[in-house]
PDB file of N, CA and C in Angstrom:
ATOM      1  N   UNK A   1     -19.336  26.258  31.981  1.00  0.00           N
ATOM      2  CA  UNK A   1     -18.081  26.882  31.602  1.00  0.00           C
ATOM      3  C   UNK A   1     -17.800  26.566  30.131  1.00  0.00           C
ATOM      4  N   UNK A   2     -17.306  27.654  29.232  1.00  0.00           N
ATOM      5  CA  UNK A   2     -17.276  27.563  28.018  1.00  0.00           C
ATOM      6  C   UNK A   2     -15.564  27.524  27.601  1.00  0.00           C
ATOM      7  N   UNK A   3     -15.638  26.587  26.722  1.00  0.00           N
ATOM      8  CA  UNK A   3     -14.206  26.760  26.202  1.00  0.00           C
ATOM      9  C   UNK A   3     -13.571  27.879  25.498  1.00  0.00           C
ATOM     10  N   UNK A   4     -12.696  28.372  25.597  1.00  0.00           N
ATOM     11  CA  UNK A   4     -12.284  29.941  24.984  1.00  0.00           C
ATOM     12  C   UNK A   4     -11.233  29.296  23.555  1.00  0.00           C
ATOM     13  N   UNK A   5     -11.173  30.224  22.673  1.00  0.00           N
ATOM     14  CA  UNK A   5     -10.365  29.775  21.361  1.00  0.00           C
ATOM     15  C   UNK A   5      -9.091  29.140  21.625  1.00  0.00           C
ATOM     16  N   UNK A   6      -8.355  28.228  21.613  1.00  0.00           N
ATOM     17  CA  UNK A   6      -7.026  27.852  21.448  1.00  0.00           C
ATOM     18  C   UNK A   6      -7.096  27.371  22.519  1.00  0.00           C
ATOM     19  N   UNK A   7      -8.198  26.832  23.810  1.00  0.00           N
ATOM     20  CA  UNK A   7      -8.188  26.235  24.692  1.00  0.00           C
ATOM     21  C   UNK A   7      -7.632  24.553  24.500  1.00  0.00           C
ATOM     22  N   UNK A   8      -6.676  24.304  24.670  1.00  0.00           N
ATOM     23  CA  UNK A   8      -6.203  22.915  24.860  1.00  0.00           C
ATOM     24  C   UNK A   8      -6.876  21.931  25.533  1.00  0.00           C
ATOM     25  N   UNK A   9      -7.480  22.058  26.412  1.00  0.00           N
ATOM     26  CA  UNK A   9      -8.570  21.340  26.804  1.00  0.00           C
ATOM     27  C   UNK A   9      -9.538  21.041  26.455  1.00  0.00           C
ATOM     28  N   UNK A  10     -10.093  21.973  25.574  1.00  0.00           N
ATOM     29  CA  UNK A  10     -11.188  21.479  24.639  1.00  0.00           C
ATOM     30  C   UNK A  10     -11.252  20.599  23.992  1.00  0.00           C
ATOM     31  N   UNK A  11     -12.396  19.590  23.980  1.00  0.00           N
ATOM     32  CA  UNK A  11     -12.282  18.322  22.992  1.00  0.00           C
ATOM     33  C   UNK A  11     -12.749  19.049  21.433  1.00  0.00           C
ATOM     34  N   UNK A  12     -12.104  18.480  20.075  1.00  0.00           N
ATOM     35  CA  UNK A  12     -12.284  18.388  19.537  1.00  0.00           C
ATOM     36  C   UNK A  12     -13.202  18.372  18.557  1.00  0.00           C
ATOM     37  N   UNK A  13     -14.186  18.783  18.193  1.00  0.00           N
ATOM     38  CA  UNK A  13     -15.425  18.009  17.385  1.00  0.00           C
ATOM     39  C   UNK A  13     -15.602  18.561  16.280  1.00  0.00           C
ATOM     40  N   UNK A  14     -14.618  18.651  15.323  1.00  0.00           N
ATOM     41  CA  UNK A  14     -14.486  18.556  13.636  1.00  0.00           C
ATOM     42  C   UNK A  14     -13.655  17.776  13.276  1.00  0.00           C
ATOM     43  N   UNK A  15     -13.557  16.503  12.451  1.00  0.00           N
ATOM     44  CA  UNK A  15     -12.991  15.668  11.652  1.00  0.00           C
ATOM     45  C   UNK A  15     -11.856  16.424  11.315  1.00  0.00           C
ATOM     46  N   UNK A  16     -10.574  15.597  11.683  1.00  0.00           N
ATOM     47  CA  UNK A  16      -9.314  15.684  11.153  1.00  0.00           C
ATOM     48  C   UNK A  16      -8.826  15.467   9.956  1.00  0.00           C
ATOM     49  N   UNK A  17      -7.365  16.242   9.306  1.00  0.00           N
ATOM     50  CA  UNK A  17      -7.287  15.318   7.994  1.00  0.00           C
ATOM     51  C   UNK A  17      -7.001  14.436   8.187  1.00  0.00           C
ATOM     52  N   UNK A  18      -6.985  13.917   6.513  1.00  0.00           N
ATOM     53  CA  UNK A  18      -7.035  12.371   6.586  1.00  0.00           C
ATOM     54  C   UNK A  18      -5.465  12.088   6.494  1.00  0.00           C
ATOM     55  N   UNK A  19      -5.197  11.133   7.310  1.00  0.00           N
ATOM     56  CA  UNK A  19      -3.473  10.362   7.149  1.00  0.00           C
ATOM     57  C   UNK A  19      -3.279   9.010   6.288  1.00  0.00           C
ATOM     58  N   UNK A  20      -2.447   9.495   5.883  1.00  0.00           N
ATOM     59  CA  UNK A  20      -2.545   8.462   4.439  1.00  0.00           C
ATOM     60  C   UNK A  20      -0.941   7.689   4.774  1.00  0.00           C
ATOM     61  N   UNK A  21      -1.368   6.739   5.044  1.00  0.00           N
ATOM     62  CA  UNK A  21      -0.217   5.603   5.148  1.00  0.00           C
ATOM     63  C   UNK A  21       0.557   5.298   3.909  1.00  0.00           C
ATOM     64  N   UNK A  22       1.811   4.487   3.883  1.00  0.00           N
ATOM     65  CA  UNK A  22       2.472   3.914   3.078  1.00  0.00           C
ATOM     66  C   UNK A  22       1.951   2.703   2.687  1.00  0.00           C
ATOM     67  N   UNK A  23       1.870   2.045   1.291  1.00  0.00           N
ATOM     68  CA  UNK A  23       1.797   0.701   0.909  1.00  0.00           C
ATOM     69  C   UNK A  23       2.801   0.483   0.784  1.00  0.00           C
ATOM     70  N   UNK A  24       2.814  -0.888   1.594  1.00  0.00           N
ATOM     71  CA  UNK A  24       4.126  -1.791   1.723  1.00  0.00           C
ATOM     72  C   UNK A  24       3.813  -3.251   0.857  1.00  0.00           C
ATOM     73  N   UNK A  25       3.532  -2.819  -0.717  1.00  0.00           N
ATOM     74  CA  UNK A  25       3.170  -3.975  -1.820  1.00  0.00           C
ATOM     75  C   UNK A  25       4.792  -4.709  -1.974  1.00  0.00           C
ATOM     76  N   UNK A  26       4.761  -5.506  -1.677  1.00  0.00           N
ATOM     77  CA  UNK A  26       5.832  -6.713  -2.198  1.00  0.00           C
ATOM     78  C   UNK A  26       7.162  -6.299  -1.331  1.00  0.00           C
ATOM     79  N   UNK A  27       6.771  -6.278  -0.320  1.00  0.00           N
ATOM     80  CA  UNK A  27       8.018  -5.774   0.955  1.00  0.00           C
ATOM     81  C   UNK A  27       7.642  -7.107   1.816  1.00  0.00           C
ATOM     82  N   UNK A  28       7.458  -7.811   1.216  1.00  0.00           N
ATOM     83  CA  UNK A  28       6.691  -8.974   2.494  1.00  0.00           C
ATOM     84  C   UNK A  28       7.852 -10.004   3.497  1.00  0.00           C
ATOM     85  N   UNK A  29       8.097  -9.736   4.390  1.00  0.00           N
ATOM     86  CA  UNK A  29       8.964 -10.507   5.061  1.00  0.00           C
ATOM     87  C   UNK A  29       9.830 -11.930   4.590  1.00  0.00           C
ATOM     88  N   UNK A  30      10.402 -11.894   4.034  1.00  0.00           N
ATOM     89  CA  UNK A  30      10.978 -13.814   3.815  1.00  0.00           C
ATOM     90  C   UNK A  30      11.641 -14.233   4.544  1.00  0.00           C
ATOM     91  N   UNK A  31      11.221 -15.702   5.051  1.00  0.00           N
ATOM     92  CA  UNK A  31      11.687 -16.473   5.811  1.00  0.00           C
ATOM     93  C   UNK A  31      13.005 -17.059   5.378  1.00  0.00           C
ATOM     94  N   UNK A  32      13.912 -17.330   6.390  1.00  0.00           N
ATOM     95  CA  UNK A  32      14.996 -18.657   6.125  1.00  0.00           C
ATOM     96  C   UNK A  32      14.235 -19.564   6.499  1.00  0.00           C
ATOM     97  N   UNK A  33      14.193 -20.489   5.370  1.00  0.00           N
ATOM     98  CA  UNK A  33      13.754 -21.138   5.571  1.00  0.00           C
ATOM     99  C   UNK A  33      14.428 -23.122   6.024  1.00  0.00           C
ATOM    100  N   UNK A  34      15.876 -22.766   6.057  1.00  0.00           N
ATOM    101  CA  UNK A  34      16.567 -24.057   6.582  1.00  0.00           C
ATOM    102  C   UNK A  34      16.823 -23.523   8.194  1.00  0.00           C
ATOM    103  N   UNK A  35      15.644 -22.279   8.470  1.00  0.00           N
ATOM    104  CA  UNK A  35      15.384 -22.554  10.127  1.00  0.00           C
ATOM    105  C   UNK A  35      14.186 -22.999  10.879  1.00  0.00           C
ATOM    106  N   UNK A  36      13.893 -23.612  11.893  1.00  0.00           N
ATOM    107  CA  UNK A  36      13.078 -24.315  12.308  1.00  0.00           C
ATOM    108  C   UNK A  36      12.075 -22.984  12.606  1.00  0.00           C
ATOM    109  N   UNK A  37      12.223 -22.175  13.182  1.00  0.00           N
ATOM    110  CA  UNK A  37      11.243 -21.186  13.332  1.00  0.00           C
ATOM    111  C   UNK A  37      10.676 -20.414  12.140  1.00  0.00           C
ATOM    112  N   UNK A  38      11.576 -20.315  11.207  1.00  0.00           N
ATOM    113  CA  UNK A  38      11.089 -19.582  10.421  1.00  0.00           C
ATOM    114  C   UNK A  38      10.034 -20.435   9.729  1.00  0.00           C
ATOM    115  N   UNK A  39      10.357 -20.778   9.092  1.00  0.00           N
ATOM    116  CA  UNK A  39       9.801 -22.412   8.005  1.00  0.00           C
ATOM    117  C   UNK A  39       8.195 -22.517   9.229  1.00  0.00           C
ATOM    118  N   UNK A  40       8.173 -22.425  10.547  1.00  0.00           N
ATOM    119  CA  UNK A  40       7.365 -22.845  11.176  1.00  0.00           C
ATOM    120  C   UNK A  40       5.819 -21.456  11.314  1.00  0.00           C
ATOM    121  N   UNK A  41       6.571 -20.319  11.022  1.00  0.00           N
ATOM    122  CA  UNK A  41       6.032 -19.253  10.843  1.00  0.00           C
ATOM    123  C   UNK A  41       5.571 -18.790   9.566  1.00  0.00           C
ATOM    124  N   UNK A  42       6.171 -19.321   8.198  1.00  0.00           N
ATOM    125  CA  UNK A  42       5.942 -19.055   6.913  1.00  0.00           C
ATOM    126  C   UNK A  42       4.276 -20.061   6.870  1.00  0.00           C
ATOM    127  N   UNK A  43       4.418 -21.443   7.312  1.00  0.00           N
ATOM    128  CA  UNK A  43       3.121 -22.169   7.386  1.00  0.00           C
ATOM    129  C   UNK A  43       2.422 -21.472   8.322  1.00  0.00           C
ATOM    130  N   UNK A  44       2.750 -21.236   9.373  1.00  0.00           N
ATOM    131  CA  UNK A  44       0.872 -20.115   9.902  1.00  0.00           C
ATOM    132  C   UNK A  44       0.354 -19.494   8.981  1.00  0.00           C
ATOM    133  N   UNK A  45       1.618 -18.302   8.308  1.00  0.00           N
ATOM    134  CA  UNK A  45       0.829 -17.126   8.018  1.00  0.00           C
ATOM    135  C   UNK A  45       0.371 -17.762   6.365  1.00  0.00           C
ATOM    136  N   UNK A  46       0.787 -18.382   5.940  1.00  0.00           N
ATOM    137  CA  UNK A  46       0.163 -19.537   4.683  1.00  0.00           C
ATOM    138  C   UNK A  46      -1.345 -19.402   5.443  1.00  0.00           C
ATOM    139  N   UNK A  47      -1.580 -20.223   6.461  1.00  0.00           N
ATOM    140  CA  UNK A  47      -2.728 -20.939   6.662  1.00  0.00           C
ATOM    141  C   UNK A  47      -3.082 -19.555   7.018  1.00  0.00           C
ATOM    142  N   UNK A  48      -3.160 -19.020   7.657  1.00  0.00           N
ATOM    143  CA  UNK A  48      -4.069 -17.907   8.186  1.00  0.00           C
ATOM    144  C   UNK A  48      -4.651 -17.318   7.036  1.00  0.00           C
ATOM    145  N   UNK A  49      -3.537 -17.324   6.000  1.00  0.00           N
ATOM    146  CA  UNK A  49      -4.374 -16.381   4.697  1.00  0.00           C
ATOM    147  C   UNK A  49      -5.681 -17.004   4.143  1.00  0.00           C
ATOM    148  N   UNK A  50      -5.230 -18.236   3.396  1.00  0.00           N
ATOM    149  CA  UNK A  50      -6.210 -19.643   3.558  1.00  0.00           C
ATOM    150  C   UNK A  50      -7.244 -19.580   4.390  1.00  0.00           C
ATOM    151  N   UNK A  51      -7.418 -19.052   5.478  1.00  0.00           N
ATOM    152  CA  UNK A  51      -8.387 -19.138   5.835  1.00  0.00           C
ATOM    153  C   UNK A  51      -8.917 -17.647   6.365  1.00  0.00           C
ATOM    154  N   UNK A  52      -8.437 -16.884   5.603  1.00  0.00           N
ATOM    155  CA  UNK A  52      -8.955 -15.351   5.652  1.00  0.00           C
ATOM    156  C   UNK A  52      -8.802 -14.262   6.908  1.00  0.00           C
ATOM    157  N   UNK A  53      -7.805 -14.627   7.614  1.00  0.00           N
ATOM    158  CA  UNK A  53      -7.728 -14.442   9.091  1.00  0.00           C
ATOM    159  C   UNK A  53      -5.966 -13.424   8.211  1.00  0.00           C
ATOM    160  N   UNK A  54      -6.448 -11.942   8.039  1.00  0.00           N
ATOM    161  CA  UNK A  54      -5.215 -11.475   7.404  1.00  0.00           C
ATOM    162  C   UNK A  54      -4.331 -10.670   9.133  1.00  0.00           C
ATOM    163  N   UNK A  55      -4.880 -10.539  10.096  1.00  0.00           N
ATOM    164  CA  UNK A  55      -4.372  -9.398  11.149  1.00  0.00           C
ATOM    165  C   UNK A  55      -3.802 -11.066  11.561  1.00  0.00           C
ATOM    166  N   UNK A  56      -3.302 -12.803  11.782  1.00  0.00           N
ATOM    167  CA  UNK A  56      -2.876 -13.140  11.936  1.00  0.00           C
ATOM    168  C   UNK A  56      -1.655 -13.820  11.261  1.00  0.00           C
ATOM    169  N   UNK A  57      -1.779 -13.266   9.707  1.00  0.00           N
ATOM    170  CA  UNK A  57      -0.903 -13.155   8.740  1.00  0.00           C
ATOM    171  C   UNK A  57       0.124 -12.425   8.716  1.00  0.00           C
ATOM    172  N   UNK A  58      -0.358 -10.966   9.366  1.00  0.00           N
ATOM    173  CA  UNK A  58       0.203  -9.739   9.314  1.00  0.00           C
ATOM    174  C   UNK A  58       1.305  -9.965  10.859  1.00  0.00           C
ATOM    175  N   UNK A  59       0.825 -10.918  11.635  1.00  0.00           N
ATOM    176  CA  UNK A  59       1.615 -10.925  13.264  1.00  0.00           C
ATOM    177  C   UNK A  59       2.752 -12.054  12.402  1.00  0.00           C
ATOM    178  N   UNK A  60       2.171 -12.944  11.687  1.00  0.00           N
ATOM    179  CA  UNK A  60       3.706 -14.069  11.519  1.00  0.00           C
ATOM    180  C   UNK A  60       4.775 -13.082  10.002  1.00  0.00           C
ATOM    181  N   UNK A  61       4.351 -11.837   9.466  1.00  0.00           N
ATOM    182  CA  UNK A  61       5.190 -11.282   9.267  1.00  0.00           C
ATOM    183  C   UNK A  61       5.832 -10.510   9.978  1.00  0.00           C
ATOM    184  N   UNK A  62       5.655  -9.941  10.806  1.00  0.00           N
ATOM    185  CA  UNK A  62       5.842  -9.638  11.871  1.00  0.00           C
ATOM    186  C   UNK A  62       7.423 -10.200  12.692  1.00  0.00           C
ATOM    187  N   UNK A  63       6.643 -11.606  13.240  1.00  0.00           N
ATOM    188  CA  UNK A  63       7.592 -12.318  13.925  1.00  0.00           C
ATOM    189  C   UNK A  63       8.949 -12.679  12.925  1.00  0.00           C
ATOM    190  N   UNK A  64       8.297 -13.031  11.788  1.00  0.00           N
ATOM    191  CA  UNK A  64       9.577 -13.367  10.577  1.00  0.00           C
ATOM    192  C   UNK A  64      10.824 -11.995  10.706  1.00  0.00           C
ATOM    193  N   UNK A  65      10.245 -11.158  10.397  1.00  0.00           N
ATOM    194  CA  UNK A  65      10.964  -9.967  10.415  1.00  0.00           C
ATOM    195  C   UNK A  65      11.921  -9.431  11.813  1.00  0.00           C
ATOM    196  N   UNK A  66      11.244  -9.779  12.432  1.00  0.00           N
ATOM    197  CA  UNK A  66      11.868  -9.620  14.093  1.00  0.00           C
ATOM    198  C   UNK A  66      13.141 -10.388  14.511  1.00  0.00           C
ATOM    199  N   UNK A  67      12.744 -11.769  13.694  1.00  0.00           N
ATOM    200  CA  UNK A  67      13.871 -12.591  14.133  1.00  0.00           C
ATOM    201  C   UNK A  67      15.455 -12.887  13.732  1.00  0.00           C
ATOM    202  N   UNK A  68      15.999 -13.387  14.819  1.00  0.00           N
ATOM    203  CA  UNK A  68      17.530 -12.438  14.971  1.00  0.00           C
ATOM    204  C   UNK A  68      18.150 -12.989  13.660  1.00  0.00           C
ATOM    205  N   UNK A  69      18.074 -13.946  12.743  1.00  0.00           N
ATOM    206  CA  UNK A  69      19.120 -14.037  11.524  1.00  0.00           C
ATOM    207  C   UNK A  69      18.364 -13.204  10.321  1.00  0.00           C
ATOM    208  N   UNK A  70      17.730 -11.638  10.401  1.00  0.00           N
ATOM    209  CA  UNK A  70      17.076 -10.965   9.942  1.00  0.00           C
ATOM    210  C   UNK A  70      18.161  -9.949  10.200  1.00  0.00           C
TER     211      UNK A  70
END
């Protein structure tokens, strides 16, 4: 069975355009840092960078940002 034009069911098989995200340069989360969590999350994502591990850098901005005196 052959797919007919404008069939929705049909898979795909030509490359999409390309989606071009936003840079988020110097938007970087800041901590309070006279809070125990925060201050505790600014040192992970320190160390994670330090040690080249950036997708666990990217989760303690993340959490910084999430949290409720934000």
């Amino acid at each position: 069975m052959s797919a007919a034009a404008g069939d929705v069911t049909a898979p795909q098989t030509y490359p999409s355009s390309p989606v071009f995200l936003p840079v988020r340069e110097g938007q970087e989360a800041r901590p309070v840092l006279d809070r125990e969590g925060c201050s505790r999350l600014d040192q992970e994502r320190r160390a994670a960078r330090n040690r080249g591990d950036h997708s666990a850098a990217s989760d303690c901005s993340v959490r910084i940002r999430r949290h409720p005196h934000h």
